[in-house]
PDB file of N, CA and C in Angstrom:
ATOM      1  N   UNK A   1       0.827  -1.167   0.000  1.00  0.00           N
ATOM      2  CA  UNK A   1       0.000   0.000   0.000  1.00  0.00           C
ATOM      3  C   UNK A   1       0.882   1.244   0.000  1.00  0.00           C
ATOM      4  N   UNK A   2       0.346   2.094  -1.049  1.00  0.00           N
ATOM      5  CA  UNK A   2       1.555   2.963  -1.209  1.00  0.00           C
ATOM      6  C   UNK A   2       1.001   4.627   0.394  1.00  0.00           C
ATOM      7  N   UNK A   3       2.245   4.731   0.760  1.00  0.00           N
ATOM      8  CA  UNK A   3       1.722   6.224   1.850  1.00  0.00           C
ATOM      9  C   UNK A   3       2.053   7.490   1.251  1.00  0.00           C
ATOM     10  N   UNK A   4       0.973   8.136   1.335  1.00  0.00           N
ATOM     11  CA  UNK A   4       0.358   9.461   1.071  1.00  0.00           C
ATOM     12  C   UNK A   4       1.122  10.498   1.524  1.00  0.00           C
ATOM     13  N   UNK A   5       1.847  10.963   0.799  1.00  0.00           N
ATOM     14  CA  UNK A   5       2.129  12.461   1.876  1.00  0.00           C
ATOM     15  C   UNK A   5       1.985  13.652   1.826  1.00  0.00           C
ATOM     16  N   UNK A   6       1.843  13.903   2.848  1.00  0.00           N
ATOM     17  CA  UNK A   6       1.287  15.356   3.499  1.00  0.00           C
ATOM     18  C   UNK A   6       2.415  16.572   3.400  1.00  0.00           C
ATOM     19  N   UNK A   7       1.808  17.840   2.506  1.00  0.00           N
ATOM     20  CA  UNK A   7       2.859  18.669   2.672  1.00  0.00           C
ATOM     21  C   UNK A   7       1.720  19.802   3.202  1.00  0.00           C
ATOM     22  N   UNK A   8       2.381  20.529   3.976  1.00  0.00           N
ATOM     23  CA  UNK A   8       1.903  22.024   4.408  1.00  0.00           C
ATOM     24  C   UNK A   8       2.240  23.355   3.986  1.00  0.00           C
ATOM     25  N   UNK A   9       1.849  23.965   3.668  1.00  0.00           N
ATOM     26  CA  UNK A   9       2.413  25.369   2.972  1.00  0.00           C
ATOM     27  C   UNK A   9       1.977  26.498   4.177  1.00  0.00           C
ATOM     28  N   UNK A  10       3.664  27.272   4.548  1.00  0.00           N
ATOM     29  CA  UNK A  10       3.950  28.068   5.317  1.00  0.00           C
ATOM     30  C   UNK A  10       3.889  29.076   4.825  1.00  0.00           C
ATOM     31  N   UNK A  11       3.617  30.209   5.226  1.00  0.00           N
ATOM     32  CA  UNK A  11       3.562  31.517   4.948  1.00  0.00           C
ATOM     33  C   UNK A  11       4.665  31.661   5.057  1.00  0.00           C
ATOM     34  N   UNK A  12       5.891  32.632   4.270  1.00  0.00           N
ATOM     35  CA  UNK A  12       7.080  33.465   4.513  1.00  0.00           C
ATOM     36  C   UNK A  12       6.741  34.221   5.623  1.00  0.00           C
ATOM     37  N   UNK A  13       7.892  34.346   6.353  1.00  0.00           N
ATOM     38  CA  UNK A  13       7.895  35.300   7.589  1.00  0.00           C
ATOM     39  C   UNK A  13       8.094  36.597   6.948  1.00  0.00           C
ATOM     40  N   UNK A  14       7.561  37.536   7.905  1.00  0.00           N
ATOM     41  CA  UNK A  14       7.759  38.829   7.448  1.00  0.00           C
ATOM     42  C   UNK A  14       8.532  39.514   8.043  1.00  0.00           C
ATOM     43  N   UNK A  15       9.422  40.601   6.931  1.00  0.00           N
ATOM     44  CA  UNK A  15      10.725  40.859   7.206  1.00  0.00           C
ATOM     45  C   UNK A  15      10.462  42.227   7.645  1.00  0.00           C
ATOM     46  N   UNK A  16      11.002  42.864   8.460  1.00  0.00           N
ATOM     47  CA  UNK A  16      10.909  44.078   9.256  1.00  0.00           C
ATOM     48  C   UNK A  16      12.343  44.586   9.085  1.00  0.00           C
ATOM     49  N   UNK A  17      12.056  45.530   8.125  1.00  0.00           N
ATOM     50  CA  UNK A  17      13.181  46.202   7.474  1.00  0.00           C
ATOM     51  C   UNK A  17      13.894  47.267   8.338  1.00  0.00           C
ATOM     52  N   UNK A  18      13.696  47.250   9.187  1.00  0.00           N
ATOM     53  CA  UNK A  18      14.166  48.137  10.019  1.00  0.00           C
ATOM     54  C   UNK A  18      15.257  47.539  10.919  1.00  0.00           C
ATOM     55  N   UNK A  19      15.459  46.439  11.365  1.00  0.00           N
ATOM     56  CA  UNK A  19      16.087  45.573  11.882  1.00  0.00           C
ATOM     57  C   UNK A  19      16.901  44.715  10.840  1.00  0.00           C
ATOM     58  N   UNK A  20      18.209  45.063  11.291  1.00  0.00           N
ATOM     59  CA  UNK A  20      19.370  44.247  10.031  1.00  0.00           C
ATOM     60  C   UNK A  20      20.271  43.392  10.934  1.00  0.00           C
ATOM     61  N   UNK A  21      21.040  42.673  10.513  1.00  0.00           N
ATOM     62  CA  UNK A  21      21.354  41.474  11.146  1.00  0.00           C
ATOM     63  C   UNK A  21      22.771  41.873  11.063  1.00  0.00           C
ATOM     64  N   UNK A  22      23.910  41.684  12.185  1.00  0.00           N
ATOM     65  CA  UNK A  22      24.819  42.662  12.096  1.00  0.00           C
ATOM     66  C   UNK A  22      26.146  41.637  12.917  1.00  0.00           C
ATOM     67  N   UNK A  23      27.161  41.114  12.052  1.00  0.00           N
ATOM     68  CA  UNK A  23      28.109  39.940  13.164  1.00  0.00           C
ATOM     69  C   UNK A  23      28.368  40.781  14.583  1.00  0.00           C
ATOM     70  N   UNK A  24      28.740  42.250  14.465  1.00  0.00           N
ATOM     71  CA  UNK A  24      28.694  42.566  15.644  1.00  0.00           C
ATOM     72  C   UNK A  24      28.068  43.227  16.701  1.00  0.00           C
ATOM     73  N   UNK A  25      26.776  42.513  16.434  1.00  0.00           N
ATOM     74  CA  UNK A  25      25.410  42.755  17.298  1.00  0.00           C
ATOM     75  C   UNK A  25      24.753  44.211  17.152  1.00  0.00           C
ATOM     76  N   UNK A  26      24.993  45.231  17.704  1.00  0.00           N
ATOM     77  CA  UNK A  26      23.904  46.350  17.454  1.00  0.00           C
ATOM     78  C   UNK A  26      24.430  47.016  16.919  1.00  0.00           C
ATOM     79  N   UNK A  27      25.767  47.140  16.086  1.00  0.00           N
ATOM     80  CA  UNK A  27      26.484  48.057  15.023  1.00  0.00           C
ATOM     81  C   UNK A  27      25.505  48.456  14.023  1.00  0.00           C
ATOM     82  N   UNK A  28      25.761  49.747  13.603  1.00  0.00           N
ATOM     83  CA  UNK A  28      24.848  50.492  12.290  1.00  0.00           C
ATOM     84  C   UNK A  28      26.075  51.284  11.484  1.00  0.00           C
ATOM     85  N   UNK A  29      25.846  52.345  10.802  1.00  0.00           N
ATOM     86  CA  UNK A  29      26.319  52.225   9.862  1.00  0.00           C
ATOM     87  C   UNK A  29      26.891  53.168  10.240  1.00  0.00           C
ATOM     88  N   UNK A  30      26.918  54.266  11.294  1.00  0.00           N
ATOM     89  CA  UNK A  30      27.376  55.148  12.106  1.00  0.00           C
ATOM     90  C   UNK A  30      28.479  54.729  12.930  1.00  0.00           C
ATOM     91  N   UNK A  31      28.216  53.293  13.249  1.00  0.00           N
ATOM     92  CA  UNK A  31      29.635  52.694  13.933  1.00  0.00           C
ATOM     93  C   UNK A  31      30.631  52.262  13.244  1.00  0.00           C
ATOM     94  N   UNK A  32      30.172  51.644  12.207  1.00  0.00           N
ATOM     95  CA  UNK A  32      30.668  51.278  11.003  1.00  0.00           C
ATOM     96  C   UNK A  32      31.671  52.039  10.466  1.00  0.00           C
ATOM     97  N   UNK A  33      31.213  53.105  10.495  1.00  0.00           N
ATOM     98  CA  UNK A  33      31.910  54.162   9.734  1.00  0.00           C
ATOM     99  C   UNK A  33      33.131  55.245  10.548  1.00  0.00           C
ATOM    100  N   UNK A  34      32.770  54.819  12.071  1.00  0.00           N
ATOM    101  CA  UNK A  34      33.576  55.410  12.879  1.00  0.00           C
ATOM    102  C   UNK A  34      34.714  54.374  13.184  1.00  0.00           C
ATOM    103  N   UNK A  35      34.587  53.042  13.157  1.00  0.00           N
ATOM    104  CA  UNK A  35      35.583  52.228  12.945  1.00  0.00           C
ATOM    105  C   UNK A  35      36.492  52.577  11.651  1.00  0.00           C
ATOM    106  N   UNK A  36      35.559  52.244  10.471  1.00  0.00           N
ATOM    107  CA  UNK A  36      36.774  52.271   9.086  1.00  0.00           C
ATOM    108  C   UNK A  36      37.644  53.809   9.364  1.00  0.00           C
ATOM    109  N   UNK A  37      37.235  54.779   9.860  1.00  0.00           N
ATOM    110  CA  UNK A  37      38.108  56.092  10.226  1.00  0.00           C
ATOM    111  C   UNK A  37      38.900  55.989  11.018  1.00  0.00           C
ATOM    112  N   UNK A  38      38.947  55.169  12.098  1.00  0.00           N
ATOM    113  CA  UNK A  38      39.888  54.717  13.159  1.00  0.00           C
ATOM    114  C   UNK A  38      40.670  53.520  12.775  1.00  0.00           C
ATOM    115  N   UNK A  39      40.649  52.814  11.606  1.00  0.00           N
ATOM    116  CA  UNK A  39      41.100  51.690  11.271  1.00  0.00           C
ATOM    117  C   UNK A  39      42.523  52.441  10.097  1.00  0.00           C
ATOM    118  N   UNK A  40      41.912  53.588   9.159  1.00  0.00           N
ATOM    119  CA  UNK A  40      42.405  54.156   8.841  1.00  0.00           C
ATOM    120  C   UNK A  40      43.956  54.950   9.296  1.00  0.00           C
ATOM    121  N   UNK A  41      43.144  55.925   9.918  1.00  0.00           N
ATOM    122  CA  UNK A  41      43.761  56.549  10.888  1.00  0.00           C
ATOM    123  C   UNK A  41      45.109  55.716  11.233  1.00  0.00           C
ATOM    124  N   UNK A  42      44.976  54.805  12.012  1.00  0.00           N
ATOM    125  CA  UNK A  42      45.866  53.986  12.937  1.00  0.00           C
ATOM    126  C   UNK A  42      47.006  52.944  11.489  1.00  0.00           C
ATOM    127  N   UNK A  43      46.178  52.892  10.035  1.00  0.00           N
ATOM    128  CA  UNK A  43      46.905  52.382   9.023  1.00  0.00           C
ATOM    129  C   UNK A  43      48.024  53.447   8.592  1.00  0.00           C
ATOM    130  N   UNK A  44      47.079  55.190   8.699  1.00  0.00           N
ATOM    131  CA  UNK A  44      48.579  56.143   8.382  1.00  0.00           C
ATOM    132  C   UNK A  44      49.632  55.995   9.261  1.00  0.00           C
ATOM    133  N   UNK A  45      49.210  55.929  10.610  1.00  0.00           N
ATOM    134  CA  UNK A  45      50.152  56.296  11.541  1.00  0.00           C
ATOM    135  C   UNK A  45      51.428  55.257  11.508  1.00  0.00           C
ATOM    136  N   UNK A  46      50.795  53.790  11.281  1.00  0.00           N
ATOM    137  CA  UNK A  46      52.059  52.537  11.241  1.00  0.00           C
ATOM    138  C   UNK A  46      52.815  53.034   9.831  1.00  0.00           C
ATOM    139  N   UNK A  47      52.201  53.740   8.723  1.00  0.00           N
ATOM    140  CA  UNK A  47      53.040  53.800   7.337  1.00  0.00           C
ATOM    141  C   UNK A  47      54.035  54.744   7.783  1.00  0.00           C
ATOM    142  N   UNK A  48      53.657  55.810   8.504  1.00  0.00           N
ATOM    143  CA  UNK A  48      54.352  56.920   9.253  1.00  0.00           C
ATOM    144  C   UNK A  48      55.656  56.623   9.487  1.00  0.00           C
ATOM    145  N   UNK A  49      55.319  55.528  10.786  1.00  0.00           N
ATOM    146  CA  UNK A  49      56.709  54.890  10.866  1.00  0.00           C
ATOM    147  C   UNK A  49      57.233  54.226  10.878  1.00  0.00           C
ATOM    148  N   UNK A  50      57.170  53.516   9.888  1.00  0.00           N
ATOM    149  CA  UNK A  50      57.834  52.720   8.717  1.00  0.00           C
ATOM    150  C   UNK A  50      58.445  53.431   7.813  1.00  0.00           C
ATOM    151  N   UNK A  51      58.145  54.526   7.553  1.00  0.00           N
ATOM    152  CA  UNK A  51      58.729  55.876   6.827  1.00  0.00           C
ATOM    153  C   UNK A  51      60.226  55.846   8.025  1.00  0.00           C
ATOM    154  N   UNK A  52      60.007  56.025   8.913  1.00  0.00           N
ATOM    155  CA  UNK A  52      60.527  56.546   9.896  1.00  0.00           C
ATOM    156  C   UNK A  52      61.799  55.570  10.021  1.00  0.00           C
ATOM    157  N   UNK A  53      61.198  54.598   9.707  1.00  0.00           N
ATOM    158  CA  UNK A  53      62.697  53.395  10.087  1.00  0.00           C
ATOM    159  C   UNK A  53      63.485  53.422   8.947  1.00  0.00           C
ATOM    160  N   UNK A  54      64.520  54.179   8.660  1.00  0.00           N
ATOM    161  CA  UNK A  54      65.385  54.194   7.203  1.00  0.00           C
ATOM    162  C   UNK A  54      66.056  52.204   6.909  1.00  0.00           C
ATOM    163  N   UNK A  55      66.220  51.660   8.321  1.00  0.00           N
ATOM    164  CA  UNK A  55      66.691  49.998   7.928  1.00  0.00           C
ATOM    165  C   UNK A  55      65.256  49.515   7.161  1.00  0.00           C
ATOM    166  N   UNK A  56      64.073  49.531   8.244  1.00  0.00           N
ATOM    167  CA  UNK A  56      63.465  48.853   7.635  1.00  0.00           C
ATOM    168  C   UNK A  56      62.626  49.100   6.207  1.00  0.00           C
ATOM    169  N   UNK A  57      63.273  50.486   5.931  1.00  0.00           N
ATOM    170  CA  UNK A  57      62.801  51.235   4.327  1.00  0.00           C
ATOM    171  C   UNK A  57      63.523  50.641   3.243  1.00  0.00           C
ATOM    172  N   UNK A  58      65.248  50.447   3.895  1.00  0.00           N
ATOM    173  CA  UNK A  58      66.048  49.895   2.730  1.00  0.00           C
ATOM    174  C   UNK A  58      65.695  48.855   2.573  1.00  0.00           C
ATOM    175  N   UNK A  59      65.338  47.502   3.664  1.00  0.00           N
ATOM    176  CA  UNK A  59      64.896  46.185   3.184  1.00  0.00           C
ATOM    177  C   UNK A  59      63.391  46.334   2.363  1.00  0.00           C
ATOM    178  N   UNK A  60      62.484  47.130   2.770  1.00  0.00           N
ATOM    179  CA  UNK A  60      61.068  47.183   2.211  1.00  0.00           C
ATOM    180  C   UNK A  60      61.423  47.571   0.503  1.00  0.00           C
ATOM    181  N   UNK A  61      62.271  48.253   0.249  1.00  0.00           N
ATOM    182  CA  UNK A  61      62.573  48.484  -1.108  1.00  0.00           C
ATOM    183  C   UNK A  61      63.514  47.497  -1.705  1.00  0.00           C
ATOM    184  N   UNK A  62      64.337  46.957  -1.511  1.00  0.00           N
ATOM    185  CA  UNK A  62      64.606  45.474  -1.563  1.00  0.00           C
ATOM    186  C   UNK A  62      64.254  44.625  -1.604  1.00  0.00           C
ATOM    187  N   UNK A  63      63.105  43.890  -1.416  1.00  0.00           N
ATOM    188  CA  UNK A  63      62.250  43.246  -1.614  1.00  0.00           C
ATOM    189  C   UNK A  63      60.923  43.646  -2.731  1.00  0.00           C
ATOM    190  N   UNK A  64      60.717  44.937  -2.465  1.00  0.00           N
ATOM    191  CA  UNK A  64      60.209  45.660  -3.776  1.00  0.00           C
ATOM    192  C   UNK A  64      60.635  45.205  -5.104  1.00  0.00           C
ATOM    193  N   UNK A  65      62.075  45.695  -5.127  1.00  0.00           N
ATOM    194  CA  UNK A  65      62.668  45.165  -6.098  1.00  0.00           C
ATOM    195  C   UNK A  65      62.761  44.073  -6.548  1.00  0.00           C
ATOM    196  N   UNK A  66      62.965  43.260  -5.708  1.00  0.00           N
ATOM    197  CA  UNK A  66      62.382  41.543  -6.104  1.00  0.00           C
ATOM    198  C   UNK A  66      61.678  41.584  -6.560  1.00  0.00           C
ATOM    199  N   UNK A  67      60.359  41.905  -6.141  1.00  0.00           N
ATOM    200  CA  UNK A  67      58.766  41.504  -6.605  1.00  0.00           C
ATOM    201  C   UNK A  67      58.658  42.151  -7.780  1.00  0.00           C
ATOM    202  N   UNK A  68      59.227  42.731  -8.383  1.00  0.00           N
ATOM    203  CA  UNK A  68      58.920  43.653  -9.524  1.00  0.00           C
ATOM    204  C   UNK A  68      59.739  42.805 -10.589  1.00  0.00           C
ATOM    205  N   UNK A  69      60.623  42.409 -10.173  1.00  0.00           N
ATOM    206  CA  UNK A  69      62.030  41.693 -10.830  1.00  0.00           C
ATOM    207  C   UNK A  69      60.833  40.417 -11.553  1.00  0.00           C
ATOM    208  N   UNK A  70      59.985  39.779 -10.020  1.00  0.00           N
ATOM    209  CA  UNK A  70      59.228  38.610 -10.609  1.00  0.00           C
ATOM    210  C   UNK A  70      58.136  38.558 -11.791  1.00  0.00           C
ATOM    211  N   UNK A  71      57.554  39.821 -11.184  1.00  0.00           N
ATOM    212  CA  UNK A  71      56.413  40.609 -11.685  1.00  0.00           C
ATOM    213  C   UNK A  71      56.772  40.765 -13.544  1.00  0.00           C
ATOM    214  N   UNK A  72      57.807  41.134 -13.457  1.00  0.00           N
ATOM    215  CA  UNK A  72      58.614  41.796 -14.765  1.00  0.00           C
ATOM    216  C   UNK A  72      58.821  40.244 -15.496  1.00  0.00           C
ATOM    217  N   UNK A  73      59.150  39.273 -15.086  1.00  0.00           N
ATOM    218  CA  UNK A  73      59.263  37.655 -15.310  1.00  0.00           C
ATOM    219  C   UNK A  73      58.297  37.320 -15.830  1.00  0.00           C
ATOM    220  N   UNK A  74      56.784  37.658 -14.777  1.00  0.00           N
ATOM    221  CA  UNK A  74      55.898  36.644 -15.175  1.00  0.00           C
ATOM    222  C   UNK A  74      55.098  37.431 -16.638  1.00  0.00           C
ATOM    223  N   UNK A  75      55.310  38.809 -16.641  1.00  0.00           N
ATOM    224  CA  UNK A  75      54.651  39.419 -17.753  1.00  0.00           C
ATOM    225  C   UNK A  75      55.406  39.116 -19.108  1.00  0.00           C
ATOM    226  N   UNK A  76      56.394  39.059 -19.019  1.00  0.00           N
ATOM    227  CA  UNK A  76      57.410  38.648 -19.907  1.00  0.00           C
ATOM    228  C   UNK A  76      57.482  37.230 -20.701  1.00  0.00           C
ATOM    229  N   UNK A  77      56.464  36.281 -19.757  1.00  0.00           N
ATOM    230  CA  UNK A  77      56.720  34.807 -20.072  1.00  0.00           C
ATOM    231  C   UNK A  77      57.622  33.961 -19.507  1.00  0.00           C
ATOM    232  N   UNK A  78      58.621  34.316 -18.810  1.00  0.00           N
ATOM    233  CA  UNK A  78      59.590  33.841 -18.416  1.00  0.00           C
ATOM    234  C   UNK A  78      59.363  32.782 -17.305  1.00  0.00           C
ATOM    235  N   UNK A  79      59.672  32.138 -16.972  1.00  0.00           N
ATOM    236  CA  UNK A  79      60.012  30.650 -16.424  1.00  0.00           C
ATOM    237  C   UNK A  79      60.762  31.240 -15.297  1.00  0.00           C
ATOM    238  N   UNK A  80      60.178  31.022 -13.914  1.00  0.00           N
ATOM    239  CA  UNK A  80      61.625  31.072 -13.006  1.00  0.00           C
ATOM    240  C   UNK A  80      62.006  29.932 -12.159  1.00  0.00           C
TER     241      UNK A  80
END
């Protein structure tokens, strides 16, 4: 005997647009935005000084140079 089955049809819940779903709980777009300025901010200040360290400028451009060296390789076709 074959069994019958039963399906039910749910209404969609209704979405209340006013309420957004947020990983860090009651953040809006006002916090949001006062973070990326402080995230900023605190990104000039480390470039600052890194400016500031002439050793660690000569290795940062040294390695520059590498990557460009590769960069310059891979546009080229070259095999390394």
């Amino acid at each position: 005997m074959a069994i019958k089955k039963t399906t039910t049809k749910s209404t969609p819940a209704k979405k209340n647009s006013s309420v957004g779903i947020s990983i860090l709980g009651s953040s809006n777009k006002t916090d949001m935005k006062k973070w990326e300025i402080e995230s900023a901010m605190s990104t000039l200040q480390r470039a600052s000084d890194i400016q500031k360290n002439s050793k660690l400028m000569n290795d940062i451009k040294k390695l520059a140079a590498e990557k460009a060296k590769e960069f310059t390789n891979i546009a080229s076709g070259k095999k390394f």
